[in-house]
ModelCIF file with pLDDT and N, C-alpha, C, O atoms, coordinates in Angstrom:
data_MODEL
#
_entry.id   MODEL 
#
_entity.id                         1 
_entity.type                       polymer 
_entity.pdbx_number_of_molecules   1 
#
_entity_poly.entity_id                      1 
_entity_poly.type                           'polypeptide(L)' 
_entity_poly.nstd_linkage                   no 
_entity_poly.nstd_monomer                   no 
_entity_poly.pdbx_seq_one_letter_code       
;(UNK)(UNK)(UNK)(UNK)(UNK)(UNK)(UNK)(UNK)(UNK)(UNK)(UNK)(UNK)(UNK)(UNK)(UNK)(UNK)
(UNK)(UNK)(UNK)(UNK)(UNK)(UNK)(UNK)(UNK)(UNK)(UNK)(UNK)(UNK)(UNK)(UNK)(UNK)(UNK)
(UNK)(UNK)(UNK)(UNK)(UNK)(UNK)(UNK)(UNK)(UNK)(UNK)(UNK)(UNK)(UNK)(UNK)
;
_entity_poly.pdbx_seq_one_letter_code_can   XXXXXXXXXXXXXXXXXXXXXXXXXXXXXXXXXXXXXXXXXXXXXX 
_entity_poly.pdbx_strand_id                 A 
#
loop_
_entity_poly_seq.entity_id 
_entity_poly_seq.num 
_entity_poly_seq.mon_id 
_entity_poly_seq.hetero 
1 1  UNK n 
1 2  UNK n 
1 3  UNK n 
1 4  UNK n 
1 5  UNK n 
1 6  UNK n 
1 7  UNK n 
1 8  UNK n 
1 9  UNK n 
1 10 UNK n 
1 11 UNK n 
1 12 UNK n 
1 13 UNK n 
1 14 UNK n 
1 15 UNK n 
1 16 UNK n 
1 17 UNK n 
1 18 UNK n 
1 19 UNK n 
1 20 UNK n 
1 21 UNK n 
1 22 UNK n 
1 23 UNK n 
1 24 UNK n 
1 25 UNK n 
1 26 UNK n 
1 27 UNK n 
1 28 UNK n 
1 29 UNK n 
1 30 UNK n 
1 31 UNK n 
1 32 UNK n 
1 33 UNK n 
1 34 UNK n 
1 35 UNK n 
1 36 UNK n 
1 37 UNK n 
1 38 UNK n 
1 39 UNK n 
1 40 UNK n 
1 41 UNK n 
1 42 UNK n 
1 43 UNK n 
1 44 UNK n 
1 45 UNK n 
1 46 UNK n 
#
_struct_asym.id          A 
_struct_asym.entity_id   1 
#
loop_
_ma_qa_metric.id 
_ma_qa_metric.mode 
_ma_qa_metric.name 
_ma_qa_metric.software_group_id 
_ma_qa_metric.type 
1 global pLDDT . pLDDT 
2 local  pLDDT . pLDDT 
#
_ma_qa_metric_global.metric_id      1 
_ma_qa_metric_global.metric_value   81.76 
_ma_qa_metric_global.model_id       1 
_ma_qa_metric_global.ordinal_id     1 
#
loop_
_ma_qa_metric_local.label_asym_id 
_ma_qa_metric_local.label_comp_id 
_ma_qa_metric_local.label_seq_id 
_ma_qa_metric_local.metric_id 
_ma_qa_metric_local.metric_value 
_ma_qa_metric_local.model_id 
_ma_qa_metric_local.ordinal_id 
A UNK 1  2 89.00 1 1  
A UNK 2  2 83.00 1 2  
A UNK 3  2 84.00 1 3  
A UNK 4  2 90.00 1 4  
A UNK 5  2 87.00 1 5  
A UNK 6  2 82.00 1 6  
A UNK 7  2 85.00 1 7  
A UNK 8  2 89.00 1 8  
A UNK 9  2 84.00 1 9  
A UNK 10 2 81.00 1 10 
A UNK 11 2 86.00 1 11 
A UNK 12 2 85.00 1 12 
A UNK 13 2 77.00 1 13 
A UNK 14 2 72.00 1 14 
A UNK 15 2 70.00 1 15 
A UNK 16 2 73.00 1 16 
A UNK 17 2 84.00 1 17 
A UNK 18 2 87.00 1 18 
A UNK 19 2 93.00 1 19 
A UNK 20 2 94.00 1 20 
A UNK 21 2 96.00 1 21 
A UNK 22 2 96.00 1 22 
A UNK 23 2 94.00 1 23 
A UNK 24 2 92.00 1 24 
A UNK 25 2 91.00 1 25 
A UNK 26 2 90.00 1 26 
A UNK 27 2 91.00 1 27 
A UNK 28 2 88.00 1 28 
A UNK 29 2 87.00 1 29 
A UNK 30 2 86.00 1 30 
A UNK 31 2 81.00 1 31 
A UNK 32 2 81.00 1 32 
A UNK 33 2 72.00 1 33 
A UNK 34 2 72.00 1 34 
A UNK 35 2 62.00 1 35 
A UNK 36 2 62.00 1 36 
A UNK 37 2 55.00 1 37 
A UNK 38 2 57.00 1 38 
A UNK 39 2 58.00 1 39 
A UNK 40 2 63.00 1 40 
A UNK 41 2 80.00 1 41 
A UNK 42 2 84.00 1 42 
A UNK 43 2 85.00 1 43 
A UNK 44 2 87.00 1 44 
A UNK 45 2 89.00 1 45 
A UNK 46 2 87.00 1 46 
#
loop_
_atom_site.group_PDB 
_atom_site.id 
_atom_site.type_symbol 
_atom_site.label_atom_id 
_atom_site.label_alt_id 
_atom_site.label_comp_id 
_atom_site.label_asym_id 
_atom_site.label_entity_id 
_atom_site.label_seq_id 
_atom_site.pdbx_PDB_ins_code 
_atom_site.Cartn_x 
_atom_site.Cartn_y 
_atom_site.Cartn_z 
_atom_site.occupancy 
_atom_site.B_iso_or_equiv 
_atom_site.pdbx_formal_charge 
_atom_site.auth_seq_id 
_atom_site.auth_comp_id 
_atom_site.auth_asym_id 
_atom_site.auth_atom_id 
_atom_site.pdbx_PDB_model_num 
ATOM 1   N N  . UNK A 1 1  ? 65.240 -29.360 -7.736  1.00 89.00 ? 1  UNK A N  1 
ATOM 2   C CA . UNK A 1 1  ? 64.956 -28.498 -8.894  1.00 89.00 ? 1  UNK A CA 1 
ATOM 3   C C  . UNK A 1 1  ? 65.257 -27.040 -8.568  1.00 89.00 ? 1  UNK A C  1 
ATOM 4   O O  . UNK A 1 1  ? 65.881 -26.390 -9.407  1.00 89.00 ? 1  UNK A O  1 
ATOM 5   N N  . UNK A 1 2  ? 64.869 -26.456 -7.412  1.00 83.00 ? 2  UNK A N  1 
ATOM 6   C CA . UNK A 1 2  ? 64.768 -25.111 -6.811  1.00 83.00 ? 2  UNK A CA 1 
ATOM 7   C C  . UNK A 1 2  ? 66.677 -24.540 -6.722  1.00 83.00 ? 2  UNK A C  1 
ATOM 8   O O  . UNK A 1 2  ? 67.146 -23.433 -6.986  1.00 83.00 ? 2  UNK A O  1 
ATOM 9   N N  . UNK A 1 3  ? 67.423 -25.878 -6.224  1.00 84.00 ? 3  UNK A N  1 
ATOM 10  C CA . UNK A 1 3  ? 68.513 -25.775 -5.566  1.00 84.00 ? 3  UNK A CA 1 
ATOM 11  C C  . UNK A 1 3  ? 69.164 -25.594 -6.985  1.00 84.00 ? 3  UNK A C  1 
ATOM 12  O O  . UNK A 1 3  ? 69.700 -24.514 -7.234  1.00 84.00 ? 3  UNK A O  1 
ATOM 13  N N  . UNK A 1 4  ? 69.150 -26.412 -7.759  1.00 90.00 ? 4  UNK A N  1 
ATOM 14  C CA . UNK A 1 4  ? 70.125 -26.270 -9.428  1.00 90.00 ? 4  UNK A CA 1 
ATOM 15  C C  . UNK A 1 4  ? 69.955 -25.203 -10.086 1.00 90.00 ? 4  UNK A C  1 
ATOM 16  O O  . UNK A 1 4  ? 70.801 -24.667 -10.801 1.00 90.00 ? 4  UNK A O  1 
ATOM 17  N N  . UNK A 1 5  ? 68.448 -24.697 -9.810  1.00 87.00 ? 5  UNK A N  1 
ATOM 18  C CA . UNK A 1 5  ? 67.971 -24.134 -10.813 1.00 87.00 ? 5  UNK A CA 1 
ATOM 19  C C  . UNK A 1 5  ? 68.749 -22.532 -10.248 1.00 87.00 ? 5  UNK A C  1 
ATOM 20  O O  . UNK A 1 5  ? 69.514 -21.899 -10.975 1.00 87.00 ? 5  UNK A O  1 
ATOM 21  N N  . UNK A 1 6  ? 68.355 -22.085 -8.822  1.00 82.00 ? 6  UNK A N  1 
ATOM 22  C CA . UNK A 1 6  ? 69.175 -21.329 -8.056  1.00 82.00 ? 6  UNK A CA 1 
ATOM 23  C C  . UNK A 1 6  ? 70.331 -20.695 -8.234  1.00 82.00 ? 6  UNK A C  1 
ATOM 24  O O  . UNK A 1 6  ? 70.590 -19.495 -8.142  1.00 82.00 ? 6  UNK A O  1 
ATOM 25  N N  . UNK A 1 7  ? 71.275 -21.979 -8.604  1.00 85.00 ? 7  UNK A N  1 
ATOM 26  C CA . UNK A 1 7  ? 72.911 -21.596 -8.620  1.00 85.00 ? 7  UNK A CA 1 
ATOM 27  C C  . UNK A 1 7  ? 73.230 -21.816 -10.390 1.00 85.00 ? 7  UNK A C  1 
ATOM 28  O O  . UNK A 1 7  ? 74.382 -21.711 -10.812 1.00 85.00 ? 7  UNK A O  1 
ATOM 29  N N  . UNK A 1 8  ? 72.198 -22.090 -11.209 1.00 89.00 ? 8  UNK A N  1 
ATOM 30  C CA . UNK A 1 8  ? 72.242 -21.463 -12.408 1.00 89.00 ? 8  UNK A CA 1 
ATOM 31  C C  . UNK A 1 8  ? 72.282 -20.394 -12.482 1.00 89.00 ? 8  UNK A C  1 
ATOM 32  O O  . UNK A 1 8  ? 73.104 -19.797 -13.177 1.00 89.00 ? 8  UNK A O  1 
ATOM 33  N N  . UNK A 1 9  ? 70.951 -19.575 -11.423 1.00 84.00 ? 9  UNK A N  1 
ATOM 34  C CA . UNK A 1 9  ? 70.366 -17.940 -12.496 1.00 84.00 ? 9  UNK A CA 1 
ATOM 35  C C  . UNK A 1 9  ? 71.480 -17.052 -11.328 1.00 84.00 ? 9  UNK A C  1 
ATOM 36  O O  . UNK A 1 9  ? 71.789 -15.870 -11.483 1.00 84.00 ? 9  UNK A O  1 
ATOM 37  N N  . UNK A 1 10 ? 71.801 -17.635 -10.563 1.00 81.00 ? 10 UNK A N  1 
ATOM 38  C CA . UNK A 1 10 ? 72.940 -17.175 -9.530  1.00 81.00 ? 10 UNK A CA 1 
ATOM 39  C C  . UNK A 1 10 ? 74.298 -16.666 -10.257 1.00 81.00 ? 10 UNK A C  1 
ATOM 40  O O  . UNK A 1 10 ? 74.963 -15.670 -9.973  1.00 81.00 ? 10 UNK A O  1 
ATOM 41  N N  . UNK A 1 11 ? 74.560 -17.770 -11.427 1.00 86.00 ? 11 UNK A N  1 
ATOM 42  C CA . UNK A 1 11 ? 75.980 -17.540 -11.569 1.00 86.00 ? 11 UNK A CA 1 
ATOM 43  C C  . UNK A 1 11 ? 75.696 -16.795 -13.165 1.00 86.00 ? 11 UNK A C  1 
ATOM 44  O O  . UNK A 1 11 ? 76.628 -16.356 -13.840 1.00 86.00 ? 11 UNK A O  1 
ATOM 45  N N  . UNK A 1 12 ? 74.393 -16.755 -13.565 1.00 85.00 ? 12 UNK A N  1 
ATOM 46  C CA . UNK A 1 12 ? 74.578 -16.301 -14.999 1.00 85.00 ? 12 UNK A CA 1 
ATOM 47  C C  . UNK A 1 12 ? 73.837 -15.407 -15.240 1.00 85.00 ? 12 UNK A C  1 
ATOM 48  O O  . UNK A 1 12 ? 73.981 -14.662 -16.209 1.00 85.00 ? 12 UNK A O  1 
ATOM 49  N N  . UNK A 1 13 ? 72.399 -15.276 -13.934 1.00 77.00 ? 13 UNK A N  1 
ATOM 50  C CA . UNK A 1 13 ? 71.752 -14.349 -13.792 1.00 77.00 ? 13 UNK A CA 1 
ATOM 51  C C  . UNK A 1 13 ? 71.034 -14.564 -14.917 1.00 77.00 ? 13 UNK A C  1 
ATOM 52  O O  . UNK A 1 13 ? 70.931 -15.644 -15.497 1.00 77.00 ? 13 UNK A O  1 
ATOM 53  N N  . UNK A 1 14 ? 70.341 -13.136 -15.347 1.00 72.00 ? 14 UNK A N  1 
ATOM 54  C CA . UNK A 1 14 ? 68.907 -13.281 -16.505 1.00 72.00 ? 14 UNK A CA 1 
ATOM 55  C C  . UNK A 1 14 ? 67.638 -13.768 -16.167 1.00 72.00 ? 14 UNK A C  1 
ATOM 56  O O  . UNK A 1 14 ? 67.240 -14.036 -15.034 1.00 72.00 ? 14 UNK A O  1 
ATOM 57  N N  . UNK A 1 15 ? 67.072 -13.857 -17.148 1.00 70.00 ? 15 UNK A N  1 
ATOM 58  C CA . UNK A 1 15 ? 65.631 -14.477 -16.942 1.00 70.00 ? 15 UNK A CA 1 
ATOM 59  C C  . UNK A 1 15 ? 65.909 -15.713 -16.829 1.00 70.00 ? 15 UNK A C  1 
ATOM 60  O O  . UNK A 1 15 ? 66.752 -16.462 -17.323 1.00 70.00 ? 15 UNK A O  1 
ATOM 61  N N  . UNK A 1 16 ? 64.661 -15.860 -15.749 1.00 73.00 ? 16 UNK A N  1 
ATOM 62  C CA . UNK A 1 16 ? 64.220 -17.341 -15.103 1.00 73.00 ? 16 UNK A CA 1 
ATOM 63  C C  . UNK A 1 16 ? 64.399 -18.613 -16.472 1.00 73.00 ? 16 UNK A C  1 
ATOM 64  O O  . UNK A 1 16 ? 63.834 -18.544 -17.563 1.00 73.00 ? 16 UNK A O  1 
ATOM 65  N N  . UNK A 1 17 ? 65.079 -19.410 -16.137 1.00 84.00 ? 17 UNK A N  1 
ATOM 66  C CA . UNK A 1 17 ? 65.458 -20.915 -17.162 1.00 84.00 ? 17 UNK A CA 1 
ATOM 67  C C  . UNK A 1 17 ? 65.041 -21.822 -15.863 1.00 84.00 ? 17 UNK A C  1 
ATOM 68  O O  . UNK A 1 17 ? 65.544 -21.820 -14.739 1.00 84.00 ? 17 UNK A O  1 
ATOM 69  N N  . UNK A 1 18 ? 63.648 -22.817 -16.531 1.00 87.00 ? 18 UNK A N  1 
ATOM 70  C CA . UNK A 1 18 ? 63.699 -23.950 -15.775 1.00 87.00 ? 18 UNK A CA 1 
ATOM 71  C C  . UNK A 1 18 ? 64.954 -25.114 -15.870 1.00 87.00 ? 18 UNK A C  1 
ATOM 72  O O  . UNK A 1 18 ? 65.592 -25.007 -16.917 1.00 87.00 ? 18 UNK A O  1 
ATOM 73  N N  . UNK A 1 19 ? 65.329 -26.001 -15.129 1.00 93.00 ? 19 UNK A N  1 
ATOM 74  C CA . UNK A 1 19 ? 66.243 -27.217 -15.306 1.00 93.00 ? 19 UNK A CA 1 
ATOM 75  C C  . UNK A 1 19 ? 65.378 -28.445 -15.824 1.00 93.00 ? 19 UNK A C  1 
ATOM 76  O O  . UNK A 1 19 ? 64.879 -29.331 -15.130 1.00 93.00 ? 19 UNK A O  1 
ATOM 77  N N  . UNK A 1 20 ? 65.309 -28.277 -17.361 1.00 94.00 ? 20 UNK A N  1 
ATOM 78  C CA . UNK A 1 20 ? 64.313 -29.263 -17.792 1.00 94.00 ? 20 UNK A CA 1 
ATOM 79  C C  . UNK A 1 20 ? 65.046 -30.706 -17.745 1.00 94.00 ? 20 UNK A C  1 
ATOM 80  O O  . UNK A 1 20 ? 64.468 -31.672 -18.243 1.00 94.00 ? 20 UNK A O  1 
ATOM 81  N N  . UNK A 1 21 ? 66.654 -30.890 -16.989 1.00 96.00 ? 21 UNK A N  1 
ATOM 82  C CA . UNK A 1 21 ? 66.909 -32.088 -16.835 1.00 96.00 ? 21 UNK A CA 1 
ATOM 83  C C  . UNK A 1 21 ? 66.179 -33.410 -16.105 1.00 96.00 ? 21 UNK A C  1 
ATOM 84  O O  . UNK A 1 21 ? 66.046 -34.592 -16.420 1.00 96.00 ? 21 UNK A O  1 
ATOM 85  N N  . UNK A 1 22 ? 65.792 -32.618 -15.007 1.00 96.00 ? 22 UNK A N  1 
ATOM 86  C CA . UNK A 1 22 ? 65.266 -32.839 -13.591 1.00 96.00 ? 22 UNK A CA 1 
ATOM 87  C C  . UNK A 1 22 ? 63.880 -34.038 -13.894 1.00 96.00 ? 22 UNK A C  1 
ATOM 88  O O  . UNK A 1 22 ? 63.201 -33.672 -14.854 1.00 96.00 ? 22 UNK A O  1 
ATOM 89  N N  . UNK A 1 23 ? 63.559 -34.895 -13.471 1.00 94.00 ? 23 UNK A N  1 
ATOM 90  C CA . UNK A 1 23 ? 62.446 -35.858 -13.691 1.00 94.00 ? 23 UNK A CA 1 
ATOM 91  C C  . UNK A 1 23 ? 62.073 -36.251 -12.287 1.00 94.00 ? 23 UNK A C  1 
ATOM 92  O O  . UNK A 1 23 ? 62.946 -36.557 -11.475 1.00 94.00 ? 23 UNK A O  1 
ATOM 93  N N  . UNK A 1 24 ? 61.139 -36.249 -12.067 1.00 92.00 ? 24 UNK A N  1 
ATOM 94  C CA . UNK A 1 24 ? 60.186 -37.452 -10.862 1.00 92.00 ? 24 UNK A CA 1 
ATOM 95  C C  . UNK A 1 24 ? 60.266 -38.668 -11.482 1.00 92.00 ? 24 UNK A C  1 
ATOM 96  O O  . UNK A 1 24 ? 59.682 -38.803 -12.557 1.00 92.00 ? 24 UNK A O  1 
ATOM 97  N N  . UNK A 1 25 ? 61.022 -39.792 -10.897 1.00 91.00 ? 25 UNK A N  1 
ATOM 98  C CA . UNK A 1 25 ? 60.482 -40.758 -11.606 1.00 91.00 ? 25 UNK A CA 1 
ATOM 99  C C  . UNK A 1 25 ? 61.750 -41.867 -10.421 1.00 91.00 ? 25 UNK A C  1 
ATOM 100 O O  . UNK A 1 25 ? 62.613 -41.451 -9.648  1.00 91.00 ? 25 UNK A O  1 
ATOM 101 N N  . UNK A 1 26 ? 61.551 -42.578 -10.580 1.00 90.00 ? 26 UNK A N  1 
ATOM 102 C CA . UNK A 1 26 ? 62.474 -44.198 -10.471 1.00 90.00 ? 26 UNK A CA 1 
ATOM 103 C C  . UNK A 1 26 ? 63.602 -44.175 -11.248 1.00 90.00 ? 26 UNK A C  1 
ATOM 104 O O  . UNK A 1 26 ? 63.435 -44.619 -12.384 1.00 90.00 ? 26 UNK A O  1 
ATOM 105 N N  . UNK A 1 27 ? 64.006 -44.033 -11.146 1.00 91.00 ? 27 UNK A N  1 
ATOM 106 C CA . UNK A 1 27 ? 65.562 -44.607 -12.292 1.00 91.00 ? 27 UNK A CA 1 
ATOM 107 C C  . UNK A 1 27 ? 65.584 -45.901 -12.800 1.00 91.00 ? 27 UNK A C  1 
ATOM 108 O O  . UNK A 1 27 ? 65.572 -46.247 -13.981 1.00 91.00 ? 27 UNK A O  1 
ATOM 109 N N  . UNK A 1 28 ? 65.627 -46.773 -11.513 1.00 88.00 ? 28 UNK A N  1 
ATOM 110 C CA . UNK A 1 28 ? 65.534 -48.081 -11.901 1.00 88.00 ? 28 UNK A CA 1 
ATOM 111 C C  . UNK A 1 28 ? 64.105 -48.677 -12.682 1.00 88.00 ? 28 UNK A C  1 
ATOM 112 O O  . UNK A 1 28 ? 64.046 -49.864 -13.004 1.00 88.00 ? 28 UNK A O  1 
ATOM 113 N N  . UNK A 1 29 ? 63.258 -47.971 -12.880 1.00 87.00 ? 29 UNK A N  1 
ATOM 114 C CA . UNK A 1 29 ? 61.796 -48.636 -13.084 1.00 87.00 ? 29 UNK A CA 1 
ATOM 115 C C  . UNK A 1 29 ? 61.735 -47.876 -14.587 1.00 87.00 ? 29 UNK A C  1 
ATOM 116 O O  . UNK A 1 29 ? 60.787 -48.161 -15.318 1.00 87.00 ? 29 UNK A O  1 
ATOM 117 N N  . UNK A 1 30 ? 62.710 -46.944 -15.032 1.00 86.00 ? 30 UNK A N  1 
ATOM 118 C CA . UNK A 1 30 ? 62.645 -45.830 -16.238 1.00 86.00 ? 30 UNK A CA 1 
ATOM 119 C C  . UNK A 1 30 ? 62.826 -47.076 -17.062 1.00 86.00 ? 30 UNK A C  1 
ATOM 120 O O  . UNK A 1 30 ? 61.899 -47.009 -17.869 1.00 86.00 ? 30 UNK A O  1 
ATOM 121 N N  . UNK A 1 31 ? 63.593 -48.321 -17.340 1.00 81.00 ? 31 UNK A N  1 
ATOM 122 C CA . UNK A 1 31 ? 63.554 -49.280 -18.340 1.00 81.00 ? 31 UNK A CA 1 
ATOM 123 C C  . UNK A 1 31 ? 62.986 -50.559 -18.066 1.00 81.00 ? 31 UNK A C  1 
ATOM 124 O O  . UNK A 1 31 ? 63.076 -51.571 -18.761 1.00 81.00 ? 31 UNK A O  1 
ATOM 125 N N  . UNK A 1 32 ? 62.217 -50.365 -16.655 1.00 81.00 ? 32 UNK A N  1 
ATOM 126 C CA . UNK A 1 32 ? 61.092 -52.038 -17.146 1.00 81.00 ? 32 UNK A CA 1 
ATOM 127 C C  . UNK A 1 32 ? 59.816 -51.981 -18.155 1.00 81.00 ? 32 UNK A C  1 
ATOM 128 O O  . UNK A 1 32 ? 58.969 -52.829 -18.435 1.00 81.00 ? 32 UNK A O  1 
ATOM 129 N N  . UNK A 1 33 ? 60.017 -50.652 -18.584 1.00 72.00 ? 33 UNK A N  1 
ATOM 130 C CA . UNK A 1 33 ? 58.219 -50.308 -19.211 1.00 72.00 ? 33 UNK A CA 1 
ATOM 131 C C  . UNK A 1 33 ? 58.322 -49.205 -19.847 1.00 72.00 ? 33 UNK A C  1 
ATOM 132 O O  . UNK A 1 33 ? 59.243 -48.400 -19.713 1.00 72.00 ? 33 UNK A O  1 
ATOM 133 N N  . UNK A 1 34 ? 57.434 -49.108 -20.538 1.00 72.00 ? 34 UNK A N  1 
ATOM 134 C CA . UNK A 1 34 ? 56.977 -47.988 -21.769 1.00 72.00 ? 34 UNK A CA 1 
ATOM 135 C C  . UNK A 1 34 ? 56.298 -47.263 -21.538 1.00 72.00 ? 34 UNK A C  1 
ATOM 136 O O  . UNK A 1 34 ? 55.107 -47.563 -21.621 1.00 72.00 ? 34 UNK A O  1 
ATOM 137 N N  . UNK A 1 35 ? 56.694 -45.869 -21.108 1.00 62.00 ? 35 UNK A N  1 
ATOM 138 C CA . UNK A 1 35 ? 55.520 -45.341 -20.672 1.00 62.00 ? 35 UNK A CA 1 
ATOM 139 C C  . UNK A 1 35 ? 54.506 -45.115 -21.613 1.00 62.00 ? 35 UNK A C  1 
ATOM 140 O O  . UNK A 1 35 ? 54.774 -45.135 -22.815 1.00 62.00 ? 35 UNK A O  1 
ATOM 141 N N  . UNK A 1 36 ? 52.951 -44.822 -21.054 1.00 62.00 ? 36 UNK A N  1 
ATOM 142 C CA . UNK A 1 36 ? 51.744 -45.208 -21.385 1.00 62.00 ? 36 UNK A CA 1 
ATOM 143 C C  . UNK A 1 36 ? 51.205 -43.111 -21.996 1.00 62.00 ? 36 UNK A C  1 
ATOM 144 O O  . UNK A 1 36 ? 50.531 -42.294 -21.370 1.00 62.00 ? 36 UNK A O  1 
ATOM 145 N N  . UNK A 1 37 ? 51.988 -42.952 -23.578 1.00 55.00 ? 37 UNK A N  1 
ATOM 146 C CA . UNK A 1 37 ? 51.547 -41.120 -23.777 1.00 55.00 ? 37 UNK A CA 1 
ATOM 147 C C  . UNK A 1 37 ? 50.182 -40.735 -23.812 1.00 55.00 ? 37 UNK A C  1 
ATOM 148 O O  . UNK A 1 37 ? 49.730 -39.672 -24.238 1.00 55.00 ? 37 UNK A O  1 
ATOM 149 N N  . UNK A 1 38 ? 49.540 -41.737 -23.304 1.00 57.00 ? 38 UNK A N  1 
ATOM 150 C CA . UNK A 1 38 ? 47.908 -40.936 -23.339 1.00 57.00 ? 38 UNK A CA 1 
ATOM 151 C C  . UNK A 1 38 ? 47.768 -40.148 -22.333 1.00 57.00 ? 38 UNK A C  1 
ATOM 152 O O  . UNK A 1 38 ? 47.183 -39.066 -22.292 1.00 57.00 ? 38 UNK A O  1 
ATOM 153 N N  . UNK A 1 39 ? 48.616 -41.013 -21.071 1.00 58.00 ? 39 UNK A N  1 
ATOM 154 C CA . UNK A 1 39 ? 47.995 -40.017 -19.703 1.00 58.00 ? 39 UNK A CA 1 
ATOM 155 C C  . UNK A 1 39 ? 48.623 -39.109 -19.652 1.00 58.00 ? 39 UNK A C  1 
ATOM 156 O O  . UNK A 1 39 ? 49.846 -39.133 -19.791 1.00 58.00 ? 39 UNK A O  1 
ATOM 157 N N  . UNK A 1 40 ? 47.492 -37.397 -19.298 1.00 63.00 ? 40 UNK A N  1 
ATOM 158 C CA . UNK A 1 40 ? 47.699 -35.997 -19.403 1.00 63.00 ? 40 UNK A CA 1 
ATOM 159 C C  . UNK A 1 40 ? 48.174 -35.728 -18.487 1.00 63.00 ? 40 UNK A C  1 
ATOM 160 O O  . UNK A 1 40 ? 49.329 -35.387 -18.745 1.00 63.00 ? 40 UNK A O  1 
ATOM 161 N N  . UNK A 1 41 ? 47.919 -35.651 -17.221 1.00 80.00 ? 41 UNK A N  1 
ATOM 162 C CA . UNK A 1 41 ? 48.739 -34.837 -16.122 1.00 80.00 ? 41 UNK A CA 1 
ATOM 163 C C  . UNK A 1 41 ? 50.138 -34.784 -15.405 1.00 80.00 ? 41 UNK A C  1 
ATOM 164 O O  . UNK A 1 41 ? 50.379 -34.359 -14.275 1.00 80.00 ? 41 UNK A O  1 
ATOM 165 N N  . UNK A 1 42 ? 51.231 -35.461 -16.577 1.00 84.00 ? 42 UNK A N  1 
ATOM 166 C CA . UNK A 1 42 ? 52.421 -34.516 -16.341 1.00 84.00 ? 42 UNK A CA 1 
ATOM 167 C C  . UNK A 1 42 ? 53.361 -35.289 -17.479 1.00 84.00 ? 42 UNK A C  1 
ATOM 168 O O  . UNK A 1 42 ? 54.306 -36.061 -17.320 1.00 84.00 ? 42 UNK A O  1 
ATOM 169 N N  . UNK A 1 43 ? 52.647 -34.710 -18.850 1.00 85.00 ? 43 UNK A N  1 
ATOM 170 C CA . UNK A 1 43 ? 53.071 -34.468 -20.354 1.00 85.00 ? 43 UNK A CA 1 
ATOM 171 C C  . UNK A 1 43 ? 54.678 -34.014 -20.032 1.00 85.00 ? 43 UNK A C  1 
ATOM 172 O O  . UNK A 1 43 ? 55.540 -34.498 -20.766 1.00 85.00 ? 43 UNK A O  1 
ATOM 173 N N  . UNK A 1 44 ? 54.962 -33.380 -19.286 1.00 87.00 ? 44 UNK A N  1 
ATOM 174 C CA . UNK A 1 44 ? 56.369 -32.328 -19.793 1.00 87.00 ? 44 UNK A CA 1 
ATOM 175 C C  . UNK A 1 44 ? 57.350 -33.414 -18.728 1.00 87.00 ? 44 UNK A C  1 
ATOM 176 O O  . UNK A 1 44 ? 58.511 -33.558 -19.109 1.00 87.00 ? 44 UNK A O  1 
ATOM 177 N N  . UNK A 1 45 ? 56.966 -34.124 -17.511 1.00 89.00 ? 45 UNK A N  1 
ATOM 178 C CA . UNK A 1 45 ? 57.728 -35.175 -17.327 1.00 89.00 ? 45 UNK A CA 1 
ATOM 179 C C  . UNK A 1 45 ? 57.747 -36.124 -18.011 1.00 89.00 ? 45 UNK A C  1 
ATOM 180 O O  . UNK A 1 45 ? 58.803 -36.751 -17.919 1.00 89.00 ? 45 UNK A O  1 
ATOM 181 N N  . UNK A 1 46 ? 56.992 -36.548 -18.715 1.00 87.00 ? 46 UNK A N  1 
ATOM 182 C CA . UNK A 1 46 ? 57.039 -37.738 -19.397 1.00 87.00 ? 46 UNK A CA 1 
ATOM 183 C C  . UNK A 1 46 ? 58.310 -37.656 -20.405 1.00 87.00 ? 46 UNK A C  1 
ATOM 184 O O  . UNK A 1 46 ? 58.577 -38.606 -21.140 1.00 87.00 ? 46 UNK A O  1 
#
């Protein structure tokens, strides 16, 4: 996240832009299941 996000504000400069591409997650496990939107502590990965 640190490294992309880096050679974004590097090459275009400006204010800080997170890389909201970026996910924690499994790849492979992203389509055995649905994730579950009740649980709160990390809404903006979900």
């Amino acid at each position: 996240a640190i490294n992309i996000e880096e050679n974004f504000h590097s090459i275009l400069g400006g204010q800080y832009k997170p890389f909201d591409g970026i996910t924690l997650t499994d790849t492979f496990q992203m389509y055995e299941s649905e994730l579950d939107h009740t649980e709160s502590l990390f809404p903006e990965n979900n």
